[in-house]
PDB file of N, CA and C in Angstrom:
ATOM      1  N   UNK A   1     132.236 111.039 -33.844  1.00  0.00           N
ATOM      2  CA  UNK A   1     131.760 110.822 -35.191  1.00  0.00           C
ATOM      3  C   UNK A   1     132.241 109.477 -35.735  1.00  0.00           C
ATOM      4  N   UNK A   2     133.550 108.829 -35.893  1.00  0.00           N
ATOM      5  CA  UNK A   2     134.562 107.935 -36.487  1.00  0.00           C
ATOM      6  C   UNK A   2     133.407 106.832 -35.455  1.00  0.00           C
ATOM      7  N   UNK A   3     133.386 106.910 -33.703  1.00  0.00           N
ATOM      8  CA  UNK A   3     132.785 105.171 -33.665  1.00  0.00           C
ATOM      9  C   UNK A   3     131.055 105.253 -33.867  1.00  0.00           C
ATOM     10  N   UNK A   4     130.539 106.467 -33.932  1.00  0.00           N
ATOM     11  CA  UNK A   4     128.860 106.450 -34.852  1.00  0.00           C
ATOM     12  C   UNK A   4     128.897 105.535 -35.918  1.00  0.00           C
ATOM     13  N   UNK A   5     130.021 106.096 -36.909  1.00  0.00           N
ATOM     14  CA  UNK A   5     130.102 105.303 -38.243  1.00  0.00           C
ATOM     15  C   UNK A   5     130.383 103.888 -38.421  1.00  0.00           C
ATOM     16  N   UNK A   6     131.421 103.591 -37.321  1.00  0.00           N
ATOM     17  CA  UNK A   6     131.944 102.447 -36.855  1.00  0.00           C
ATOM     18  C   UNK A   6     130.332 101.366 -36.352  1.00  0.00           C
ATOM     19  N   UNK A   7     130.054 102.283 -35.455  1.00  0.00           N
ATOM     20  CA  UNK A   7     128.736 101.426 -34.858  1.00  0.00           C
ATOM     21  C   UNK A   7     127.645 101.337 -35.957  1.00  0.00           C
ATOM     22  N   UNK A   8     127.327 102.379 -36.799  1.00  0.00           N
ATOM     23  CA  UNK A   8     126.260 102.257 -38.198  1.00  0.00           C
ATOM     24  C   UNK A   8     126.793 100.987 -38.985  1.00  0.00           C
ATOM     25  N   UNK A   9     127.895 100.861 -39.287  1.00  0.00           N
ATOM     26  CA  UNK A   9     128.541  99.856 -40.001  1.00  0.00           C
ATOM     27  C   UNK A   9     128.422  98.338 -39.466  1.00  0.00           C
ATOM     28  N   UNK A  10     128.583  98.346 -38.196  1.00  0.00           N
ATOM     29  CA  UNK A  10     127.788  97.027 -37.540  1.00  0.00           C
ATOM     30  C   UNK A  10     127.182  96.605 -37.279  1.00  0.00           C
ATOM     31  N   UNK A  11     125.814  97.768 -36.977  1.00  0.00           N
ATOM     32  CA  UNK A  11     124.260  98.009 -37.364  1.00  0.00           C
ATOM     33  C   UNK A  11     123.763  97.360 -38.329  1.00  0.00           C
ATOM     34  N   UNK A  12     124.320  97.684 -39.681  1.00  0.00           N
ATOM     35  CA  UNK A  12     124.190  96.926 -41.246  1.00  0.00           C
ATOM     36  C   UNK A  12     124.583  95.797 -41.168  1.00  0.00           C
ATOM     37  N   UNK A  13     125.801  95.688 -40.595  1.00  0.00           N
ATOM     38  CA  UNK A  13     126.476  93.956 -40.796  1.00  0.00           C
ATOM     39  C   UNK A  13     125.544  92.968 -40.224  1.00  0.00           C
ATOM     40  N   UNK A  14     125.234  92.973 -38.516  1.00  0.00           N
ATOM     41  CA  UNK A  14     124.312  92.530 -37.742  1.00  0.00           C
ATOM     42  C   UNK A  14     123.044  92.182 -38.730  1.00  0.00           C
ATOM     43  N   UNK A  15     122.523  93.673 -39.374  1.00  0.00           N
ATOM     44  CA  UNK A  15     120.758  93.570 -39.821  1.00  0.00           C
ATOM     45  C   UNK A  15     121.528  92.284 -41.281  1.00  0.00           C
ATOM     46  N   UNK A  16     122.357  92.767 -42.188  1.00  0.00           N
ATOM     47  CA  UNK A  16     122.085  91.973 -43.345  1.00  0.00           C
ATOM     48  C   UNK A  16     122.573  90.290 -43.345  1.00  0.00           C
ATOM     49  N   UNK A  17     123.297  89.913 -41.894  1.00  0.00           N
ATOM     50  CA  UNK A  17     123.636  88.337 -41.614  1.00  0.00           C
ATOM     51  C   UNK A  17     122.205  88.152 -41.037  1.00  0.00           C
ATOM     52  N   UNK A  18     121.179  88.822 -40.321  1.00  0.00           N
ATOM     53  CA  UNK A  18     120.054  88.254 -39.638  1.00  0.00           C
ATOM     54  C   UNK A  18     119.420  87.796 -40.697  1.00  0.00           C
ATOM     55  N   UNK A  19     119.188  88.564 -41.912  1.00  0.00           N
ATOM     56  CA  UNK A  19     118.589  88.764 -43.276  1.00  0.00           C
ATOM     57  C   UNK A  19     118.759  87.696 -44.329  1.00  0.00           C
ATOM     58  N   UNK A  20     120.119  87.487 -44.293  1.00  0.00           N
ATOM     59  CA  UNK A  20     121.052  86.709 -45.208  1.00  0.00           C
ATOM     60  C   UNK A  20     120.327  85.108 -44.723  1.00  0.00           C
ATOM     61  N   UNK A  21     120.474  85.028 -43.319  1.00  0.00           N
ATOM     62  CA  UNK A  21     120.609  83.646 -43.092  1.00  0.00           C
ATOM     63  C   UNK A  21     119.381  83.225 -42.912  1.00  0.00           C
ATOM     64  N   UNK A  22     118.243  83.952 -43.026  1.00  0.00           N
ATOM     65  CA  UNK A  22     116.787  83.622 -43.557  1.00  0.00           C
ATOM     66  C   UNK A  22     116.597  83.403 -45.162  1.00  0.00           C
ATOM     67  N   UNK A  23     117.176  84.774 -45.582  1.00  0.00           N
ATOM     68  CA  UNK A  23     117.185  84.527 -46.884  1.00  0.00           C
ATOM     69  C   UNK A  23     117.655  83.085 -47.978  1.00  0.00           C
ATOM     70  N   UNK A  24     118.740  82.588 -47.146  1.00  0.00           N
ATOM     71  CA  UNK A  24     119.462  81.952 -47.801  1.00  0.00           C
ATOM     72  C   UNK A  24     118.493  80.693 -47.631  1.00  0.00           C
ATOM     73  N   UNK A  25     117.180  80.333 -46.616  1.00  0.00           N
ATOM     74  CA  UNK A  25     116.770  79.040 -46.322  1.00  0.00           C
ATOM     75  C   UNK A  25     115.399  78.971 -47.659  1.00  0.00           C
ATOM     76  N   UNK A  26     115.494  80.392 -48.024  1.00  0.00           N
ATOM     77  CA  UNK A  26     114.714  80.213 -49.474  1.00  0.00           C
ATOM     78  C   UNK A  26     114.616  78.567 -50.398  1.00  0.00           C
ATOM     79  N   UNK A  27     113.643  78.298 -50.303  1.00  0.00           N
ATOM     80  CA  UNK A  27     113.590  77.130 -51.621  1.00  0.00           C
ATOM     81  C   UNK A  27     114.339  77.556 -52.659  1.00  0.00           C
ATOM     82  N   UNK A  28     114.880  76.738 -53.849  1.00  0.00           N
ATOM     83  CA  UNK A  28     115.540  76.948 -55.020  1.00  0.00           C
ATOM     84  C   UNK A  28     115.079  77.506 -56.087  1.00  0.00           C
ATOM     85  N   UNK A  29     114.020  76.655 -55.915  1.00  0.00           N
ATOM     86  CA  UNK A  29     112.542  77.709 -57.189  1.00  0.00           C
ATOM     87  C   UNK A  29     112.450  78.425 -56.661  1.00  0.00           C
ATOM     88  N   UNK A  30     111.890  79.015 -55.368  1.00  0.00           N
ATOM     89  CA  UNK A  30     111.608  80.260 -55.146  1.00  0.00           C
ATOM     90  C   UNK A  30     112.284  81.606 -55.009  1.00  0.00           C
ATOM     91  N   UNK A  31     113.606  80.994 -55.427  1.00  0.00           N
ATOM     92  CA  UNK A  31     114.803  82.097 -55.463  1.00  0.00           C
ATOM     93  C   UNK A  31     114.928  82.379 -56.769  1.00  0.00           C
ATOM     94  N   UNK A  32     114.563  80.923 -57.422  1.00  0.00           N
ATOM     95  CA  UNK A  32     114.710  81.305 -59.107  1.00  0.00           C
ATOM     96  C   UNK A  32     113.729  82.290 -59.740  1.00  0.00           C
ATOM     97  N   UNK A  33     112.355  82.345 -58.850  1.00  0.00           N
ATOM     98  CA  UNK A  33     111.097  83.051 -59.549  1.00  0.00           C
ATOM     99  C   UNK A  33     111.398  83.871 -59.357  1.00  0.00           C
ATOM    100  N   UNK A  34     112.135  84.413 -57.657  1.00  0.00           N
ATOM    101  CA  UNK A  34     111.717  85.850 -57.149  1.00  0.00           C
ATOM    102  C   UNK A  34     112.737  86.880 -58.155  1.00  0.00           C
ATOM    103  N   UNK A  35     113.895  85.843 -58.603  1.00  0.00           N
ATOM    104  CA  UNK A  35     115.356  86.500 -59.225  1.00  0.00           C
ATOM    105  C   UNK A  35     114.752  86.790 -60.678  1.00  0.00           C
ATOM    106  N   UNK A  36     114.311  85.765 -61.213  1.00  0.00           N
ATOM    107  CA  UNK A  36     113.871  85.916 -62.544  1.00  0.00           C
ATOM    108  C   UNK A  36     114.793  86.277 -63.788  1.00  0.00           C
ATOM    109  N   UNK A  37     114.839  86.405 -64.747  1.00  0.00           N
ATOM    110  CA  UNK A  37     116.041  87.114 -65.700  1.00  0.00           C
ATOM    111  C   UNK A  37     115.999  88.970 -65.609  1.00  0.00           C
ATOM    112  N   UNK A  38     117.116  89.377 -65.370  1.00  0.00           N
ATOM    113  CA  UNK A  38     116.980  90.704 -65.016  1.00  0.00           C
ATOM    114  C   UNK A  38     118.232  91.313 -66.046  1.00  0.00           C
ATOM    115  N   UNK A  39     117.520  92.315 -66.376  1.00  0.00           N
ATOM    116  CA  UNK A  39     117.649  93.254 -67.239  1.00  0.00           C
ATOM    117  C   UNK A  39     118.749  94.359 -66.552  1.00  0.00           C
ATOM    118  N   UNK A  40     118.797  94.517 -65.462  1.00  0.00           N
ATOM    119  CA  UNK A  40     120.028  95.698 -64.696  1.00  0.00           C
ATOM    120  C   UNK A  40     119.176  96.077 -63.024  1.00  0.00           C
ATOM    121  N   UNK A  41     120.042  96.320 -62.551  1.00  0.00           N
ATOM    122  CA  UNK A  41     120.481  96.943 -61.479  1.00  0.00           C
ATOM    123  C   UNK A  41     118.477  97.277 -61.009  1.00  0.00           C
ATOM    124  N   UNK A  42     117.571  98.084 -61.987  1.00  0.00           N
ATOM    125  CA  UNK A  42     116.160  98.505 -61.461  1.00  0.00           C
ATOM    126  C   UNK A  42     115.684  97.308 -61.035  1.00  0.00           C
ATOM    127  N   UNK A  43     115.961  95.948 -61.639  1.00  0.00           N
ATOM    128  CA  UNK A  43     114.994  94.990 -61.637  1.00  0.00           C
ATOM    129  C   UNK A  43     115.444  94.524 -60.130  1.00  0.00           C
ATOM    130  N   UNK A  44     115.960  94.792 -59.170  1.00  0.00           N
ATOM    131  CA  UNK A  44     116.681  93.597 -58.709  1.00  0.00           C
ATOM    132  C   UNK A  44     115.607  94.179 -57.314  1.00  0.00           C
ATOM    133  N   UNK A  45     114.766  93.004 -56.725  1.00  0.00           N
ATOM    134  CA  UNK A  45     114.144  93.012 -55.701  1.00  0.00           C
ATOM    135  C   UNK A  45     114.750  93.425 -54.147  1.00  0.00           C
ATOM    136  N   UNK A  46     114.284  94.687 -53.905  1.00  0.00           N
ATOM    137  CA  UNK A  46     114.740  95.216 -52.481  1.00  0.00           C
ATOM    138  C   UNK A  46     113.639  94.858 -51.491  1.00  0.00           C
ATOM    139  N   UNK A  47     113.680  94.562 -50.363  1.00  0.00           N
ATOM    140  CA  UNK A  47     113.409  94.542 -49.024  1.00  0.00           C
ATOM    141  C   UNK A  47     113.649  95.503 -48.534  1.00  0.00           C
ATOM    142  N   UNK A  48     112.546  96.054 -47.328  1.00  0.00           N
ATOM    143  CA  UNK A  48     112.993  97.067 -46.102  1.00  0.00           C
ATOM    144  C   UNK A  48     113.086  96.162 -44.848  1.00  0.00           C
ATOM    145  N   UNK A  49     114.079  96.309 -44.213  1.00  0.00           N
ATOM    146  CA  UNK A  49     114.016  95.867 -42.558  1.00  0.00           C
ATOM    147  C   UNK A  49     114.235  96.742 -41.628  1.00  0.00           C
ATOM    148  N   UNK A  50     113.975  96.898 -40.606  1.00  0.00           N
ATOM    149  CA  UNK A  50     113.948  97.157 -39.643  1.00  0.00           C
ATOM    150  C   UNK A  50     114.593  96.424 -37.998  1.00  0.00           C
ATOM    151  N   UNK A  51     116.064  97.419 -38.083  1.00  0.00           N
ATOM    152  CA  UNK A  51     116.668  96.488 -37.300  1.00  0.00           C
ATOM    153  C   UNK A  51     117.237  97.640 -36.236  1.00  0.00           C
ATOM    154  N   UNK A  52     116.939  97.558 -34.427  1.00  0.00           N
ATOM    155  CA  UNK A  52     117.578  98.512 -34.169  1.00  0.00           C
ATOM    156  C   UNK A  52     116.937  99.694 -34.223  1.00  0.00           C
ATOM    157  N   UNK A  53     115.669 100.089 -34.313  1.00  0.00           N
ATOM    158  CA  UNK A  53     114.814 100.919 -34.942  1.00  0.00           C
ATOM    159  C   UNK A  53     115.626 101.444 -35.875  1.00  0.00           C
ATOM    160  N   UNK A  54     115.893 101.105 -36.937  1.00  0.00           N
ATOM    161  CA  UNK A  54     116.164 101.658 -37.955  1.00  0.00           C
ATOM    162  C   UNK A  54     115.826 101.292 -39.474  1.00  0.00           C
ATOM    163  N   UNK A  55     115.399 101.868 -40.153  1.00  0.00           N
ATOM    164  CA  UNK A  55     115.298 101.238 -41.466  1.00  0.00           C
ATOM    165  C   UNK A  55     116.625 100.829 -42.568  1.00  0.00           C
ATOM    166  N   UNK A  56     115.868 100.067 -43.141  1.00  0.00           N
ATOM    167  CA  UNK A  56     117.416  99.535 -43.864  1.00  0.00           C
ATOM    168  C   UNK A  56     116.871  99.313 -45.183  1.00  0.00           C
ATOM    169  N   UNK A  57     117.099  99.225 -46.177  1.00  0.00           N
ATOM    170  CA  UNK A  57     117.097  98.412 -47.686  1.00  0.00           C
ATOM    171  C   UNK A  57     118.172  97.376 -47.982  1.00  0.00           C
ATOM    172  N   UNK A  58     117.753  96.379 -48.338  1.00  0.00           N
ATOM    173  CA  UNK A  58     118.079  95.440 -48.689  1.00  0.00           C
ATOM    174  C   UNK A  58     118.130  94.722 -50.392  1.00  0.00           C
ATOM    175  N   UNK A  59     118.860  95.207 -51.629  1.00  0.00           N
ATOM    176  CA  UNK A  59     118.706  94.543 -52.938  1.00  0.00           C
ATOM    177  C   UNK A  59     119.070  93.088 -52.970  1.00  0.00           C
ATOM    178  N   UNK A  60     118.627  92.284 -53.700  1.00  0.00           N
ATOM    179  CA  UNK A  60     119.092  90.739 -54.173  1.00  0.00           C
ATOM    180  C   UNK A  60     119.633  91.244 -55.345  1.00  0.00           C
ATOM    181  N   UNK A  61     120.649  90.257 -55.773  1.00  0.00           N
ATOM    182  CA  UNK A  61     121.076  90.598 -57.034  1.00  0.00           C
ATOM    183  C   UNK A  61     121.580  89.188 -57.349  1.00  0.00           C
ATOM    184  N   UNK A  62     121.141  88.361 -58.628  1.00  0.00           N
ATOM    185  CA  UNK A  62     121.569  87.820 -59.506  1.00  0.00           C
ATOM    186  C   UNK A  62     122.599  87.939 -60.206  1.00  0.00           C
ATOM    187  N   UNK A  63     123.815  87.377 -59.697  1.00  0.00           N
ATOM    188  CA  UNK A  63     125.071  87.689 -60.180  1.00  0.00           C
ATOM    189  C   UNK A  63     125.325  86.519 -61.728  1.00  0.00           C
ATOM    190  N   UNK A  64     124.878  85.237 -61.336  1.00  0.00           N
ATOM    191  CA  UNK A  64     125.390  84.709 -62.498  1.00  0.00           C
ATOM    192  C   UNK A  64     124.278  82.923 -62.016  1.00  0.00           C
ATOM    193  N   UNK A  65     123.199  82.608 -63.387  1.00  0.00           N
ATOM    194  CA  UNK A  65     123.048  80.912 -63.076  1.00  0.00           C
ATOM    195  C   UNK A  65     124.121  80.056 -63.800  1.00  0.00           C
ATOM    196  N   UNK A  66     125.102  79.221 -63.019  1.00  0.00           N
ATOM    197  CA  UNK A  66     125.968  78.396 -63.816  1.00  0.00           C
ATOM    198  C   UNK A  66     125.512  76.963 -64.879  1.00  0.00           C
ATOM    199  N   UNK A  67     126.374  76.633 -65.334  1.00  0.00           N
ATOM    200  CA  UNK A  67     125.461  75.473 -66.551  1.00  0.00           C
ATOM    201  C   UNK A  67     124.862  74.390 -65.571  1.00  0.00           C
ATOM    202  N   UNK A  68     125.520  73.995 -64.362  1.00  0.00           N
ATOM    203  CA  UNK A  68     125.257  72.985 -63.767  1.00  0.00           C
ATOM    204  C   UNK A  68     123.704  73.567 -62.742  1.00  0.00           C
ATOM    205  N   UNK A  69     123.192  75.294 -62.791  1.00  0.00           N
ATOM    206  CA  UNK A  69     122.056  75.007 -62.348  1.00  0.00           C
ATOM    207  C   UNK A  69     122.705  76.124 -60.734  1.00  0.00           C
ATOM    208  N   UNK A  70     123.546  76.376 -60.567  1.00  0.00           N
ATOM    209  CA  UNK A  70     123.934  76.804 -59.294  1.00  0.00           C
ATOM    210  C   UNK A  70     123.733  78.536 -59.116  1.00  0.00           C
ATOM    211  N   UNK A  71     123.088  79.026 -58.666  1.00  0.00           N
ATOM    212  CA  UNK A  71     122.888  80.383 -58.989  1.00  0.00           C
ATOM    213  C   UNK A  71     123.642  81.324 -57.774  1.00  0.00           C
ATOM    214  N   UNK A  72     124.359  82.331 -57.929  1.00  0.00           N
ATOM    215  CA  UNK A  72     124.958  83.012 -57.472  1.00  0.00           C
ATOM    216  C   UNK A  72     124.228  84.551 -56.742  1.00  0.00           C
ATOM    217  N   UNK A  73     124.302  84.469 -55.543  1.00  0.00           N
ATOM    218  CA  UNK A  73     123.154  85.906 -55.684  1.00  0.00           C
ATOM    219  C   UNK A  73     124.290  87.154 -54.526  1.00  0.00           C
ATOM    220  N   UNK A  74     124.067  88.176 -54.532  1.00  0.00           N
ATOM    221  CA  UNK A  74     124.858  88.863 -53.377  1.00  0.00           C
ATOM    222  C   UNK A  74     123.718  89.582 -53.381  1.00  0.00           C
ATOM    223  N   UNK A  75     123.722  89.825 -51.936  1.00  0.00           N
ATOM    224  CA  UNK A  75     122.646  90.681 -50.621  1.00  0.00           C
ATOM    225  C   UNK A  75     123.426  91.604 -50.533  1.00  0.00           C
ATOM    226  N   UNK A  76     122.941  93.236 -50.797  1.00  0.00           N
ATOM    227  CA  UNK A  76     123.225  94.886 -50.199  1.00  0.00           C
ATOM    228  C   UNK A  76     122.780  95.510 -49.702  1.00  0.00           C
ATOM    229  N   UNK A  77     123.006  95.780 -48.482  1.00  0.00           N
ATOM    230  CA  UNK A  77     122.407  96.909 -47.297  1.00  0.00           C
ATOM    231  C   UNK A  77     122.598  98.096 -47.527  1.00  0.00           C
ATOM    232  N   UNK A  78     121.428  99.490 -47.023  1.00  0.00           N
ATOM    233  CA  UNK A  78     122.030 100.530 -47.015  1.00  0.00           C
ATOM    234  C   UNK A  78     121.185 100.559 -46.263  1.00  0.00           C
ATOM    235  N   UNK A  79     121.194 102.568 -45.522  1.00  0.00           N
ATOM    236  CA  UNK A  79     119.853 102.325 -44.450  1.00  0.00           C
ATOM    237  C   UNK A  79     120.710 103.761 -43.462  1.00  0.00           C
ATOM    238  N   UNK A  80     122.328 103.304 -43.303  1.00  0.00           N
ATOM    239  CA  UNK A  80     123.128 104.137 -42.335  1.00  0.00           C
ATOM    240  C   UNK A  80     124.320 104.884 -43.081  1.00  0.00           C
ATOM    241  N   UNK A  81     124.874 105.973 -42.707  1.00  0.00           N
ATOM    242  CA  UNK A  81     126.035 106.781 -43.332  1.00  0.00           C
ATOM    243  C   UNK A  81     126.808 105.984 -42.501  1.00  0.00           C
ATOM    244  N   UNK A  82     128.273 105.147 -43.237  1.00  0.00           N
ATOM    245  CA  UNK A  82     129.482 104.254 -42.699  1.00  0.00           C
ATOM    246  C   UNK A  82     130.666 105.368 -42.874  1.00  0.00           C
ATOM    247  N   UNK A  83     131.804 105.335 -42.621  1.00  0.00           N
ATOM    248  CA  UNK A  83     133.099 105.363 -42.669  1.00  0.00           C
ATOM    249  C   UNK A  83     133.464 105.501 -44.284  1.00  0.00           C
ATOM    250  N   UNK A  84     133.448 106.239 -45.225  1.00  0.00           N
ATOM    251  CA  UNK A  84     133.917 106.233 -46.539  1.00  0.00           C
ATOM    252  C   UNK A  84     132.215 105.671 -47.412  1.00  0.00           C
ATOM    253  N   UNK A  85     131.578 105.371 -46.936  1.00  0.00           N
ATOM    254  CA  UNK A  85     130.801 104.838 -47.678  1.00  0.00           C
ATOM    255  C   UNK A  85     130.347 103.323 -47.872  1.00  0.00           C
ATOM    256  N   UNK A  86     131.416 102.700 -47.302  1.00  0.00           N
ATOM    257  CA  UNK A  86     131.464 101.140 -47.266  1.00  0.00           C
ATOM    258  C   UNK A  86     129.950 100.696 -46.811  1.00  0.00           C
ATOM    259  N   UNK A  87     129.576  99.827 -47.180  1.00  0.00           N
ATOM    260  CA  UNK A  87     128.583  98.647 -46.682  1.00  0.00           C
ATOM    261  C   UNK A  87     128.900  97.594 -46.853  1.00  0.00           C
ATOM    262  N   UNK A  88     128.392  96.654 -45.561  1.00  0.00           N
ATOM    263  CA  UNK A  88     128.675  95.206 -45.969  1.00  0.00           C
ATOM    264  C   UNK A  88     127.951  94.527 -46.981  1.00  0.00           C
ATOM    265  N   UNK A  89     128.057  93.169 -47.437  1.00  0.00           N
ATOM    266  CA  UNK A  89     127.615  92.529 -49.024  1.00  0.00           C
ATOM    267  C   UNK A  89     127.727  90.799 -48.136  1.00  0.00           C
ATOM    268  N   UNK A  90     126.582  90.665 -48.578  1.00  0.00           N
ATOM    269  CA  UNK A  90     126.886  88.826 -48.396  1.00  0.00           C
ATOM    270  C   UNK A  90     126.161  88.100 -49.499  1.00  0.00           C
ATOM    271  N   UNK A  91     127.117  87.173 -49.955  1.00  0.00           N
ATOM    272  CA  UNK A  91     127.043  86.441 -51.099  1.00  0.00           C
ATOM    273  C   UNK A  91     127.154  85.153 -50.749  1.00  0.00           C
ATOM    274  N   UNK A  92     126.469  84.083 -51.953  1.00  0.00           N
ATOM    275  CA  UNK A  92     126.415  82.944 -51.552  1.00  0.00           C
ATOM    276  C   UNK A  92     126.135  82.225 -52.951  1.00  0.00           C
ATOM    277  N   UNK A  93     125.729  80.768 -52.857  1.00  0.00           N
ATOM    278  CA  UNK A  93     125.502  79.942 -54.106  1.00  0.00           C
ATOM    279  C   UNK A  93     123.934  79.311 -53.791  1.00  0.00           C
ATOM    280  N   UNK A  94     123.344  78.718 -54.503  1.00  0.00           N
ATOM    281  CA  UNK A  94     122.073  77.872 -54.242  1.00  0.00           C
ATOM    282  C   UNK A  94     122.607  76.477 -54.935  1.00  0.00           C
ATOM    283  N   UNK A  95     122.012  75.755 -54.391  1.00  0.00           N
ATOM    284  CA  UNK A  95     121.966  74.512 -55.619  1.00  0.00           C
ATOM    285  C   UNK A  95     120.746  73.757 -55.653  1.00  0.00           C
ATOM    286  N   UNK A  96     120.467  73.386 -56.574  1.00  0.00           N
ATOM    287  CA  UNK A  96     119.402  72.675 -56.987  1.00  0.00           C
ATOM    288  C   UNK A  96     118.193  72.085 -55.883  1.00  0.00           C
ATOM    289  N   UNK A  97     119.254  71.794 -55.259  1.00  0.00           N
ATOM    290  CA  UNK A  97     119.203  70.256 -54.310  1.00  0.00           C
ATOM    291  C   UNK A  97     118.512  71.585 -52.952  1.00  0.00           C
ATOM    292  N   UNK A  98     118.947  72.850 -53.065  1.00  0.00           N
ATOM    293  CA  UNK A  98     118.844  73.727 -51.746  1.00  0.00           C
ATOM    294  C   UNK A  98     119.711  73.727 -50.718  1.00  0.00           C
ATOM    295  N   UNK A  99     121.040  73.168 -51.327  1.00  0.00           N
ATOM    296  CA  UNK A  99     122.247  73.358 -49.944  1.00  0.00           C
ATOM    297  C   UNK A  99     122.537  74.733 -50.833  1.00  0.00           C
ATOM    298  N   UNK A 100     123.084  75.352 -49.680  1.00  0.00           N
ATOM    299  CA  UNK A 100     123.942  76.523 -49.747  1.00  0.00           C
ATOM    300  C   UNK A 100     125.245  76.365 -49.500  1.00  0.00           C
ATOM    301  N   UNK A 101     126.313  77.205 -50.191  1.00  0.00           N
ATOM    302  CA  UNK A 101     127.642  76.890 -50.051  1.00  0.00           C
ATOM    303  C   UNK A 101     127.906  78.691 -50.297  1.00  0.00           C
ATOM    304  N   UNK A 102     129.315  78.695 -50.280  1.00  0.00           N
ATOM    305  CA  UNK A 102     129.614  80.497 -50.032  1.00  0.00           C
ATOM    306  C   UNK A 102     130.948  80.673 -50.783  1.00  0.00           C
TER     307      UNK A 102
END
């Protein structure tokens, strides 16, 4: 049971860095449209993937745009039962310009 959970948990990690590091090559506007101003937690645009034959969900979440324009977003997987509940989270910055920093 303990390395199922173990292995589900790396299942997620694996699917949401494959995810992440597409995600992250997003244009700047187009992260800004898809994010938009959000109201809570319903608004926040999920993805399904499929990784592993398995399905997964994926939320974006708009954590914070700074004055200088830099927007903050964290990526959440679910999809598998982990060890306590844990899932992995990957977060990052945009900038204007479209570099990414973490």
């Amino acid at each position: 049971m303990l390395s199922r959970l173990q292995n589900n948990y790396r299942i997620l990690s694996d699917a949401l860095e494959s995810f992440a590091r597409e995600f992250e090559r997003r244009d700047y506007t187009a992260l800004e449209q898809l994010l938009g101003p959000s109201s809570g937690p319903q608004d926040e645009p999920v993805f399904e993937k499929t990784f592993e034959e398995k399905r997964m969900l994926i939320s974006v979440d708009l954590i914070d745009k700074y004055e200088n324009g830099d927007i903050h977003i964290v990526l959440n997987i679910d999809g598998l039962p982990t060890l306590l509940g844990i899932k992995p989270s990957w977060q990052f910055y945009k900038r204007r310009d479209g570099s990414t920093y973490y």
